[in-house]
N, C-alpha and C. Protein backbone atom coordinates (compact mmCIF):
# COMPACT_ATOMS: atom_id res chain seq x y z
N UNK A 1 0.85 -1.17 0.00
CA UNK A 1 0.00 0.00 0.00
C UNK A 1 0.89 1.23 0.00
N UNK A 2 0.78 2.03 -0.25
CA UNK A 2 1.53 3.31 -1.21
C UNK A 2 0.64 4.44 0.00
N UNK A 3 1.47 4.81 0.95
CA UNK A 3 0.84 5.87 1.31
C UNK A 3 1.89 7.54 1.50
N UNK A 4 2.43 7.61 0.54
CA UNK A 4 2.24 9.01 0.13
C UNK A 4 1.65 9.58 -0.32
N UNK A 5 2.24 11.25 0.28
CA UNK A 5 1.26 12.39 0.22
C UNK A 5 1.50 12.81 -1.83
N UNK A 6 1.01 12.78 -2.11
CA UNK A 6 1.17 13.30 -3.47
C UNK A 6 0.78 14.84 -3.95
N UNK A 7 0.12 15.27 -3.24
CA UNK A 7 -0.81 16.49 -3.32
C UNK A 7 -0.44 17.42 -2.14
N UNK A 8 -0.77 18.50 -2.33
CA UNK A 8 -0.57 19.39 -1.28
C UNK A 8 -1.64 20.22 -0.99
N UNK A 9 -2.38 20.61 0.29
CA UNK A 9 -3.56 21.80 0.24
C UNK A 9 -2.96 22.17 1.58
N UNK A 10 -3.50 23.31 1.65
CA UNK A 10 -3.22 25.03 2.74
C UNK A 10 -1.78 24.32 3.89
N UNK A 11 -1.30 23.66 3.01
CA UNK A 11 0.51 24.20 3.19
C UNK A 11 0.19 22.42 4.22
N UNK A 12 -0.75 21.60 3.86
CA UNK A 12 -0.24 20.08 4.20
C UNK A 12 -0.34 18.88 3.24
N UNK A 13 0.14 18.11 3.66
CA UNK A 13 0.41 17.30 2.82
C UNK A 13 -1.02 16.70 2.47
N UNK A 14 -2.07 15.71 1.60
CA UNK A 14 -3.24 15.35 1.56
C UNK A 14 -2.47 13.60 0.66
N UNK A 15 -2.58 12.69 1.06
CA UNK A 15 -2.60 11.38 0.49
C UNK A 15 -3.64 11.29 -0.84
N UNK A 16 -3.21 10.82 -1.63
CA UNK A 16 -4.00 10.63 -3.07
C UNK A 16 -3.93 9.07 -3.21
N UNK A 17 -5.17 8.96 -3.98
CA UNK A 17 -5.00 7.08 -4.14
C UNK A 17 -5.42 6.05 -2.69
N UNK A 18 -5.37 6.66 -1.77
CA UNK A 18 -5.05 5.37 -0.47
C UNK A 18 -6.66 4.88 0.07
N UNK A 19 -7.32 5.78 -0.22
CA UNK A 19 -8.78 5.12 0.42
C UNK A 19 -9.22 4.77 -0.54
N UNK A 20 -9.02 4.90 -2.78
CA UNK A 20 -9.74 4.33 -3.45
C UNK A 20 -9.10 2.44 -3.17
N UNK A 21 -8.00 2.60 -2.62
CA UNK A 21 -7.05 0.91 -2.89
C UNK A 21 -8.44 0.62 -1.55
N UNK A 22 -8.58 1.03 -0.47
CA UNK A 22 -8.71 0.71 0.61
C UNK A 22 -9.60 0.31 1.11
N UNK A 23 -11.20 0.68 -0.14
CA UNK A 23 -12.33 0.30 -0.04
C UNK A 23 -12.88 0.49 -1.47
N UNK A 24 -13.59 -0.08 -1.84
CA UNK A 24 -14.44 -0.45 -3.13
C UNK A 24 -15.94 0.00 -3.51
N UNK A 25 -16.51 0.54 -1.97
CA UNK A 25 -17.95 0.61 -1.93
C UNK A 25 -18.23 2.03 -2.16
N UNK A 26 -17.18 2.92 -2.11
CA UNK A 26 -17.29 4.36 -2.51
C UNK A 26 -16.95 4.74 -1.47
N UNK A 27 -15.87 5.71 -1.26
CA UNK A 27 -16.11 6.79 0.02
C UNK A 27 -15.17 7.93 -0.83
N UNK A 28 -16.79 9.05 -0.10
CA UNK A 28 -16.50 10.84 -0.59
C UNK A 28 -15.74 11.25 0.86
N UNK A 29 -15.24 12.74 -0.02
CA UNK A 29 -14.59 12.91 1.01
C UNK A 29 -15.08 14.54 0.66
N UNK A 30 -15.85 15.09 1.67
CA UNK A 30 -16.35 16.40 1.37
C UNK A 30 -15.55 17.18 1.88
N UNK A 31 -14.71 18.08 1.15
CA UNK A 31 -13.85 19.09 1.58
C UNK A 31 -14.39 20.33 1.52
N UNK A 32 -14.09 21.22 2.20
CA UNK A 32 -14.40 22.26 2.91
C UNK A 32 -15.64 22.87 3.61
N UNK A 33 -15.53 22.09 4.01
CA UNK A 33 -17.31 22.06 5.10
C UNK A 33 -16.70 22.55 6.32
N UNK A 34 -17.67 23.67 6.63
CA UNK A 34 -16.88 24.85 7.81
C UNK A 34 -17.31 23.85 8.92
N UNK A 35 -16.21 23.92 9.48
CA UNK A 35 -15.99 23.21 11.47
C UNK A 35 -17.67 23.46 11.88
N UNK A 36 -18.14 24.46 12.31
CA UNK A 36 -19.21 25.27 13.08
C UNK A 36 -20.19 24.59 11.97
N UNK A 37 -20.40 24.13 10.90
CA UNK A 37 -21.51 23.97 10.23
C UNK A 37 -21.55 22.07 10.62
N UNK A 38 -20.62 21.39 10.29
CA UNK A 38 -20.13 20.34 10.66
C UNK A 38 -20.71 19.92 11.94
N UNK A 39 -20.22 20.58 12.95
CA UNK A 39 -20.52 20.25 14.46
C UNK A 39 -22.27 20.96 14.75
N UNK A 40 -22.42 21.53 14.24
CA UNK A 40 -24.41 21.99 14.33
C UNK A 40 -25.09 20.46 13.51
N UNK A 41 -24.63 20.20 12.23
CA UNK A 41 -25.56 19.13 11.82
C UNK A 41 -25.35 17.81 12.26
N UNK A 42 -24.09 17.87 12.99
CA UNK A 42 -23.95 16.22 14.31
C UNK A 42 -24.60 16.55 15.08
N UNK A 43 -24.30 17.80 16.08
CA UNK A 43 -25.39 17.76 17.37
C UNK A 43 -26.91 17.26 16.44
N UNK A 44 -27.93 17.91 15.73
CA UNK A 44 -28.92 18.07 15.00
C UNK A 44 -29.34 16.73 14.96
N UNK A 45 -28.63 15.90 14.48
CA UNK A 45 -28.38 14.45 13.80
C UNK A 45 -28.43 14.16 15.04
N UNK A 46 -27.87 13.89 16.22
CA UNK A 46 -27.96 13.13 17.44
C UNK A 46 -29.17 13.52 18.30
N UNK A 47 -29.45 14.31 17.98
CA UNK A 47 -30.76 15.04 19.01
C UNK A 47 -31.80 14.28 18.53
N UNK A 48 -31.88 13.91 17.21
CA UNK A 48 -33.28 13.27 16.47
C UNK A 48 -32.84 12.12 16.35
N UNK A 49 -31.97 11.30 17.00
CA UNK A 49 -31.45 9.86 16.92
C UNK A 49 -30.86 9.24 15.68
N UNK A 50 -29.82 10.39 14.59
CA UNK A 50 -29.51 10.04 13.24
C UNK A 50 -28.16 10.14 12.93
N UNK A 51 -27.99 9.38 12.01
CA UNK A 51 -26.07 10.15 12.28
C UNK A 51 -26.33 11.34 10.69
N UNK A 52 -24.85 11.58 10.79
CA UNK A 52 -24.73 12.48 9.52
C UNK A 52 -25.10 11.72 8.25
N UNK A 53 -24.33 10.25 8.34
CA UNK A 53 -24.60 9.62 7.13
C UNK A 53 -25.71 9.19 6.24
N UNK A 54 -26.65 9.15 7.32
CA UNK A 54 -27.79 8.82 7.20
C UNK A 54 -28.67 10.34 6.49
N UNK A 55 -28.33 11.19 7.31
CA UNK A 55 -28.69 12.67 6.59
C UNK A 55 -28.20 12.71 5.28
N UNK A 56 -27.23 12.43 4.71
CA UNK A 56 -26.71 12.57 3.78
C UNK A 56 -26.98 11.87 2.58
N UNK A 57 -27.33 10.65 3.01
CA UNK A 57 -27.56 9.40 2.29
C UNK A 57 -29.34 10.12 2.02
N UNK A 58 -29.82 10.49 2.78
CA UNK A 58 -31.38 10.78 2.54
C UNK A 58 -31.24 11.86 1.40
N UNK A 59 -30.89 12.70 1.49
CA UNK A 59 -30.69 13.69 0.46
C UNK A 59 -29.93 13.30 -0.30
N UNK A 60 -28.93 12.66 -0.52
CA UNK A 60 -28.49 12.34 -1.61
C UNK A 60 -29.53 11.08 -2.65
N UNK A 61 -30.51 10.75 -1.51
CA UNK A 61 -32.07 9.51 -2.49
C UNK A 61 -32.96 10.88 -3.32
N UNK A 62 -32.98 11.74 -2.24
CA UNK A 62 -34.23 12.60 -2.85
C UNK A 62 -33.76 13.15 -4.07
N UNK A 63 -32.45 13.85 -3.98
CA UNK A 63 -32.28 14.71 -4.88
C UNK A 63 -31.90 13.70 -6.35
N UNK A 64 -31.53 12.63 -6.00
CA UNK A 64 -31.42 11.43 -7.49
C UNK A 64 -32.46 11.13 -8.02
N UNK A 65 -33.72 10.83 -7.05
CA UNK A 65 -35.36 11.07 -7.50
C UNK A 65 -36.06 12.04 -7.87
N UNK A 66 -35.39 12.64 -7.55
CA UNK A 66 -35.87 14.41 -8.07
C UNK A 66 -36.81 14.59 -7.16
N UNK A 67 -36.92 14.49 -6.04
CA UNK A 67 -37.98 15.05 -5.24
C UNK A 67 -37.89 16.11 -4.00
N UNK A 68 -36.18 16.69 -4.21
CA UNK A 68 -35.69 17.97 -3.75
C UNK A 68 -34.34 18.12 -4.90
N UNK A 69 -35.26 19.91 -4.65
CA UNK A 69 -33.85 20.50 -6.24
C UNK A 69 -33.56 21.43 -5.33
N UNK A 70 -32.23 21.71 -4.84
CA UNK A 70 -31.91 22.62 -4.19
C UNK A 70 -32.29 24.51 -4.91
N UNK A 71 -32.40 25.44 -3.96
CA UNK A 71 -33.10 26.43 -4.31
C UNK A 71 -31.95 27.08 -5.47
N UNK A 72 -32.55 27.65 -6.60
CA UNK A 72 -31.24 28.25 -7.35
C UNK A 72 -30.79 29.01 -6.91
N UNK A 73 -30.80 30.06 -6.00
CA UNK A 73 -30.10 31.01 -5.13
C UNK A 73 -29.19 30.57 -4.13
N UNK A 74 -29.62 28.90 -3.44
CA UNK A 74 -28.21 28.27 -2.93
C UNK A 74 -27.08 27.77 -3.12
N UNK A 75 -25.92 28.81 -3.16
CA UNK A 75 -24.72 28.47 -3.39
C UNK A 75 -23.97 27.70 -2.69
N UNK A 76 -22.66 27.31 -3.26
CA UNK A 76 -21.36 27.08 -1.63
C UNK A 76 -21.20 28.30 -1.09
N UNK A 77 -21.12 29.07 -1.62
CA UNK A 77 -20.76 30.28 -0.83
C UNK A 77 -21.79 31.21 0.07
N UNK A 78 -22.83 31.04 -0.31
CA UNK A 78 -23.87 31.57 0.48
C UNK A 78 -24.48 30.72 1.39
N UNK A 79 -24.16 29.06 1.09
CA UNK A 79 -24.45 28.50 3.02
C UNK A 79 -23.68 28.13 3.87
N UNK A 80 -22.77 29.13 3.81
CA UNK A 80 -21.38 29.20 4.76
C UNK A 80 -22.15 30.15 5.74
């Protein structure tokens, strides 16, 4: 297994390649999701007995069914 950093972001090193060898079933890796937004939709998620994944996984069914289109005025940059 090959685990160098190949890539570089905000001055660290980031591994390329090592989680596609490492698993087969898919795993994303959502980068830049602000800390404070992160830690509101875990608490959120635990309060209603859910994890994140499960949040995620739900919206990621609806929006493949088309039965939520996010608003056209919601950007990345405007739900920071």
């Amino acid at each position: 297994m090959n685990l160098r950093a190949n890539t570089m972001k905000d001055s660290r090193a980031v591994p390329t390649g090592v989680l596609t060898r490492l698993a087969t079933t898919g795993i994303y890796l959502l980068c830049d999701i602000p800390r404070d937004l992160q830690a509101t939709a875990r608490a959120r998620a635990v309060t209603e007995g859910t994890t994140l994944r499960r949040v995620l996984l739900r919206a990621l069914r609806e929006y493949a069914a088309g039965t939520w289109t996010p608003r056209p005025d919601t950007t990345p940059s405007s739900m920071m």
